[in-house]
N, C-alpha and C. Protein backbone atom coordinates (compact mmCIF):
# COMPACT_ATOMS: atom_id res chain seq x y z
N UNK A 1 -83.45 27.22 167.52
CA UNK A 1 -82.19 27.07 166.81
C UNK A 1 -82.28 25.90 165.84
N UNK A 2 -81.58 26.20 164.94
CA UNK A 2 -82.34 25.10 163.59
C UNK A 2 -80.55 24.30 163.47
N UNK A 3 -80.80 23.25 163.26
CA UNK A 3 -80.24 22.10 163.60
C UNK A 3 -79.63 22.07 162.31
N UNK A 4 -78.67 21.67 162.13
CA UNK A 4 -77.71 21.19 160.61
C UNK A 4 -77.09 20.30 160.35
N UNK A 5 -77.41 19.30 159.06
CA UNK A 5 -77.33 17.99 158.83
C UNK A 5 -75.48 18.08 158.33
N UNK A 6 -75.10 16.80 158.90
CA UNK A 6 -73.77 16.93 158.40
C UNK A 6 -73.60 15.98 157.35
N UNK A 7 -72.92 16.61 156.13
CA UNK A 7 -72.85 15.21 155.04
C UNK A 7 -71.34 15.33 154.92
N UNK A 8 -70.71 13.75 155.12
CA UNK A 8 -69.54 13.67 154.74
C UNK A 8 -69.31 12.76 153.87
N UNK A 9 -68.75 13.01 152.67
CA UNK A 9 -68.31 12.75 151.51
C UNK A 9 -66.77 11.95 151.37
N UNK A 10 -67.04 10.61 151.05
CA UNK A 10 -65.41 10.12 151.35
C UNK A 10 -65.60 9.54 150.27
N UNK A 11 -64.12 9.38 149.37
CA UNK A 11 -63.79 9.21 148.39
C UNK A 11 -63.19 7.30 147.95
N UNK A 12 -63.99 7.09 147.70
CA UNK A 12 -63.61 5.71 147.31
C UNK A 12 -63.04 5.29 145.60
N UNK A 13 -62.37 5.85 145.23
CA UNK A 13 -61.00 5.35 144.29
C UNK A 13 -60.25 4.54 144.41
N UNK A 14 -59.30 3.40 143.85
CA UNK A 14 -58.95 2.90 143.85
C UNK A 14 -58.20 3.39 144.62
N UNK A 15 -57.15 4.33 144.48
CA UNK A 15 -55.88 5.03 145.64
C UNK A 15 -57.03 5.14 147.26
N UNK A 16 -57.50 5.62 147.50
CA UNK A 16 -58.49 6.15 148.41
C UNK A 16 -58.64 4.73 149.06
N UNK A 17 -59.17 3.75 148.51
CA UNK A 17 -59.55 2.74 149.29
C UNK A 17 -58.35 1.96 150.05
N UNK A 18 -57.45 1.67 148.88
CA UNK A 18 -55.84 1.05 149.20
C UNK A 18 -54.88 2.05 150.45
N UNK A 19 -56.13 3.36 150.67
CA UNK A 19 -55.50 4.47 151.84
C UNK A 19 -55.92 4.45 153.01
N UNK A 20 -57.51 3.43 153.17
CA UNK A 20 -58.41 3.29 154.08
C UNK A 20 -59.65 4.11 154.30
N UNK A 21 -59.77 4.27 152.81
CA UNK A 21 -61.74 4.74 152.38
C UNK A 21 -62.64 4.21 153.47
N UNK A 22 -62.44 2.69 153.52
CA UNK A 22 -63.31 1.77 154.07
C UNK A 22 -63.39 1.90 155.49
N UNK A 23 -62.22 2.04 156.21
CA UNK A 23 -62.21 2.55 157.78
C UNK A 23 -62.77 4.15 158.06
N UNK A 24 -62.42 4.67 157.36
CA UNK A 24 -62.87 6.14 157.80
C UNK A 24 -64.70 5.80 157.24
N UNK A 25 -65.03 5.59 156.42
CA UNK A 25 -66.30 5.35 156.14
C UNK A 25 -66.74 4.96 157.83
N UNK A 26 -66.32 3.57 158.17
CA UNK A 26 -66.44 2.75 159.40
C UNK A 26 -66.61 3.93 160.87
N UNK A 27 -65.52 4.49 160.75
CA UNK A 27 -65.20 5.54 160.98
C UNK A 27 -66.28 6.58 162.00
N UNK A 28 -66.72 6.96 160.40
CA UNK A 28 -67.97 8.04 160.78
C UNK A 28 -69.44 7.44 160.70
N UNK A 29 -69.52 6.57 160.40
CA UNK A 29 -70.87 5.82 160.56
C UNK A 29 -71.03 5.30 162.09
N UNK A 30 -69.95 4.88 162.86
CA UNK A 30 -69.72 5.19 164.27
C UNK A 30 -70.65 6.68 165.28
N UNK A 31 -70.35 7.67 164.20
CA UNK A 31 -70.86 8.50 164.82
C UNK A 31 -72.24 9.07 164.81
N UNK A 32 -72.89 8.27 164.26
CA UNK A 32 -74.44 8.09 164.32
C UNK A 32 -74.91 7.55 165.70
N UNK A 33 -73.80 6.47 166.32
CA UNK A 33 -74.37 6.27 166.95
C UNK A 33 -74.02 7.00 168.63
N UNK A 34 -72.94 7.55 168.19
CA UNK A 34 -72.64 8.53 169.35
C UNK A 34 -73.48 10.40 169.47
N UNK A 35 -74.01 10.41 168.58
CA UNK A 35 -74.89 12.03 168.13
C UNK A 35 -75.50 12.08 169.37
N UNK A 36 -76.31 11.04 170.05
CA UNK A 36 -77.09 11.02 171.13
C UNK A 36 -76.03 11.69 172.02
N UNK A 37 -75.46 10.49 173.07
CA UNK A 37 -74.43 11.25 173.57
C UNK A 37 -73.70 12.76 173.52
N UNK A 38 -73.46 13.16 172.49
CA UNK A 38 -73.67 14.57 172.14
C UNK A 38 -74.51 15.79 172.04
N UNK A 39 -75.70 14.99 172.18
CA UNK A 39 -76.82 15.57 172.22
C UNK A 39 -76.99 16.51 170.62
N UNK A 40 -76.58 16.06 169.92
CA UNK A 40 -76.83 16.54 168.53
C UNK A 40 -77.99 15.77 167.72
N UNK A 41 -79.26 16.50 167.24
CA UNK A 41 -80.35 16.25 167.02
C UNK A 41 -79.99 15.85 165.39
N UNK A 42 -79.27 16.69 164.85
CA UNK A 42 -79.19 16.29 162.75
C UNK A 42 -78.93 15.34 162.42
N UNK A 43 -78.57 14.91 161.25
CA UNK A 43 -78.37 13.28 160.70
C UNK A 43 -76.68 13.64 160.57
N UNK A 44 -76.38 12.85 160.24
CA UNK A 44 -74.97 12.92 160.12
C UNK A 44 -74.86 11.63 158.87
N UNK A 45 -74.71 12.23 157.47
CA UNK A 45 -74.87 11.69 156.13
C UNK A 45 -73.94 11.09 155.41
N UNK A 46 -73.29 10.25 155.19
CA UNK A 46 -72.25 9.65 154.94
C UNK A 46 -72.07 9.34 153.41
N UNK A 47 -71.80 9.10 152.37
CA UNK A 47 -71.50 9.18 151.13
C UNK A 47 -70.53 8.87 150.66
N UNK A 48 -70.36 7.49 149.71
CA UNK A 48 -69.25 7.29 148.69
C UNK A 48 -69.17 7.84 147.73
N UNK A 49 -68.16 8.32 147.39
CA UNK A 49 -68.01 9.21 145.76
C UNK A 49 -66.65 8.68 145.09
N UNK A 50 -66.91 8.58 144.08
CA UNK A 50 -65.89 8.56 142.92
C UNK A 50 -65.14 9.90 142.65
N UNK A 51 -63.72 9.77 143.16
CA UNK A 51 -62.99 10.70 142.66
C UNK A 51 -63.47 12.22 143.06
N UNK A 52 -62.74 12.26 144.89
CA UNK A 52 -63.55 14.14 144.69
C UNK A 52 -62.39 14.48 144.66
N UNK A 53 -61.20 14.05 144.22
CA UNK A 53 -59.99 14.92 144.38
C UNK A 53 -59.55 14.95 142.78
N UNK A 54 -57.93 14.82 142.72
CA UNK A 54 -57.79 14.89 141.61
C UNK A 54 -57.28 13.82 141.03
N UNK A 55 -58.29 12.96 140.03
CA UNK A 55 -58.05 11.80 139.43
C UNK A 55 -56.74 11.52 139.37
N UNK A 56 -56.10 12.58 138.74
CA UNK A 56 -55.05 11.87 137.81
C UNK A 56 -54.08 12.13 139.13
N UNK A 57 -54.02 12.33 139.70
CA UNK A 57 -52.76 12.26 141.21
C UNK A 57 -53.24 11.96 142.13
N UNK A 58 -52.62 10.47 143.10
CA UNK A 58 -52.82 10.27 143.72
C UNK A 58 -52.45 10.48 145.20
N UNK A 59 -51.34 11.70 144.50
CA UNK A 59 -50.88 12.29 146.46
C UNK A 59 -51.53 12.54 147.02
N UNK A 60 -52.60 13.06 147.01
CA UNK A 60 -53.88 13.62 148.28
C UNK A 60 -54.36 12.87 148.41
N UNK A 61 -54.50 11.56 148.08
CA UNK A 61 -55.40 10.58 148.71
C UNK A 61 -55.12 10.21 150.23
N UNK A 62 -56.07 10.42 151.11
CA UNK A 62 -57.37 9.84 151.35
C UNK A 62 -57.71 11.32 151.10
N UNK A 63 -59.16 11.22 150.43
CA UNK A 63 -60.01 12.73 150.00
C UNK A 63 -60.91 12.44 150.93
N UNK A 64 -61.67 13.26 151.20
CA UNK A 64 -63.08 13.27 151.97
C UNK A 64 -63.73 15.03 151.61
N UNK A 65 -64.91 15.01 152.18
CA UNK A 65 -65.84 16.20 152.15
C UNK A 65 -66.26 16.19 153.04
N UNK A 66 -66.31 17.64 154.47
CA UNK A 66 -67.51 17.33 155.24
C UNK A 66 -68.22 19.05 154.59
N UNK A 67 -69.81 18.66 153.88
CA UNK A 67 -70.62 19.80 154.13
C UNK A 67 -69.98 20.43 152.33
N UNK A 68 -69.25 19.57 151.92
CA UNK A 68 -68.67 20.09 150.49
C UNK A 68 -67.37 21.10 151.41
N UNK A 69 -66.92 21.13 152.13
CA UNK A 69 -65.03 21.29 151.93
C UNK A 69 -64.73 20.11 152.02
N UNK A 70 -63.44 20.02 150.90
CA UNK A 70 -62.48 19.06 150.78
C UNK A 70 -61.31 18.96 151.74
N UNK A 71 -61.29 18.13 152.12
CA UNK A 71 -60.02 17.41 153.05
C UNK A 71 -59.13 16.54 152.10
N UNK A 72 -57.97 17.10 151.95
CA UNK A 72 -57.08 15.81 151.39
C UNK A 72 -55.81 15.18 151.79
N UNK A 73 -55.50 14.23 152.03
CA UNK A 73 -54.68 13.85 152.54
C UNK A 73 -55.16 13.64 153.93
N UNK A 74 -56.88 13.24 154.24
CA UNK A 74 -57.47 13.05 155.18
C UNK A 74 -56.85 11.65 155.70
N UNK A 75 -57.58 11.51 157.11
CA UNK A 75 -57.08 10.27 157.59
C UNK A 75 -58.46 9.74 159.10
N UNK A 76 -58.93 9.14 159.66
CA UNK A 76 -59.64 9.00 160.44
C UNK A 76 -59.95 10.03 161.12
N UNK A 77 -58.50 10.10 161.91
CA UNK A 77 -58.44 10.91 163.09
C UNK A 77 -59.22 12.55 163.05
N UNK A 78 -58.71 13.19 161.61
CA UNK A 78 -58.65 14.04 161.11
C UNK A 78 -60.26 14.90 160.97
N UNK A 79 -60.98 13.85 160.43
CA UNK A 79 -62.23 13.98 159.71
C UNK A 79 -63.17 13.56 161.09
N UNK A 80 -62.85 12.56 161.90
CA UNK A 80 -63.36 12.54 163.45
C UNK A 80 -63.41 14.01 163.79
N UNK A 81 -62.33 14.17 164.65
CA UNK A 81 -61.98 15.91 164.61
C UNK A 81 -63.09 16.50 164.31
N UNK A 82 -63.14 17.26 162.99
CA UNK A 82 -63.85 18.20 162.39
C UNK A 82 -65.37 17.66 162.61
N UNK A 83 -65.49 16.37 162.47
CA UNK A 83 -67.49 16.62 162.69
C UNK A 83 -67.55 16.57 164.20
N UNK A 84 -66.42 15.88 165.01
CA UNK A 84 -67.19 16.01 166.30
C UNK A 84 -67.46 17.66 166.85
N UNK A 85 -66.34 18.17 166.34
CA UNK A 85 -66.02 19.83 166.71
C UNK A 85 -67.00 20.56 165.74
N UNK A 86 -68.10 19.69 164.71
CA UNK A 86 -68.97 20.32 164.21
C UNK A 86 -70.42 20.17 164.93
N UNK A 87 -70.19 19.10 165.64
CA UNK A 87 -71.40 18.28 166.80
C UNK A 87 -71.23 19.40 167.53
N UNK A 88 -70.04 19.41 168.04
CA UNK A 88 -70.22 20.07 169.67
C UNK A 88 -70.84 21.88 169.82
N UNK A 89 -70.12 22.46 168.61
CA UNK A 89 -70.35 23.73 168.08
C UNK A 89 -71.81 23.77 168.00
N UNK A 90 -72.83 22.93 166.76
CA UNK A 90 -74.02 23.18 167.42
C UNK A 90 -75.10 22.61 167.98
N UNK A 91 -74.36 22.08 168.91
CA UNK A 91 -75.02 21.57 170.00
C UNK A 91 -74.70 22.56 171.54
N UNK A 92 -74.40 23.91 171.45
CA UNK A 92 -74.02 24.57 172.36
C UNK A 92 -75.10 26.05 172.29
């Protein structure tokens, strides 16, 4: 069974950061070190980007990406969620 790298994409904009870019970054870089525990073998890829939502409005901020879908109006909890439930899925 072939193993799949997770890349999550969080959006650091001025709105984005003033939303807590920097914690959710914190966040999921956390979960590098929990993969073991999970027993999930892939990397789990983390990434600042400029603007994956839509520049000119800042209602959806906090943006994120896991794998290229967009999350907007993300928040820690949220984006935790989805990769651990992407860990556990294939790691089964």
């Amino acid at each position: 069974m072939m193993v799949e790298d997770i890349k999550v994409e969080i959006c650091v904009c001025t709105e984005c950061v003033m939303r807590g870019a920097m914690d959710l970054v914190e966040s999921v870089e956390s979960l590098k070190k929990l993969k073991r525990y999970f027993g999930f073998e892939g990397n789990i890829n983390v990434e600042m980007s400029k603007c994956l939502g839509h520049k000119e409005d800042g209602h959806h901020s906090l943006v994120a990406a896991i794998n290229g879908k967009v999350m907007e109006n993300a928040d820690s909890e949220s984006v935790m969620e989805k990769v651990i439930g992407m860990i556990k899925k294939d790691v089964k």
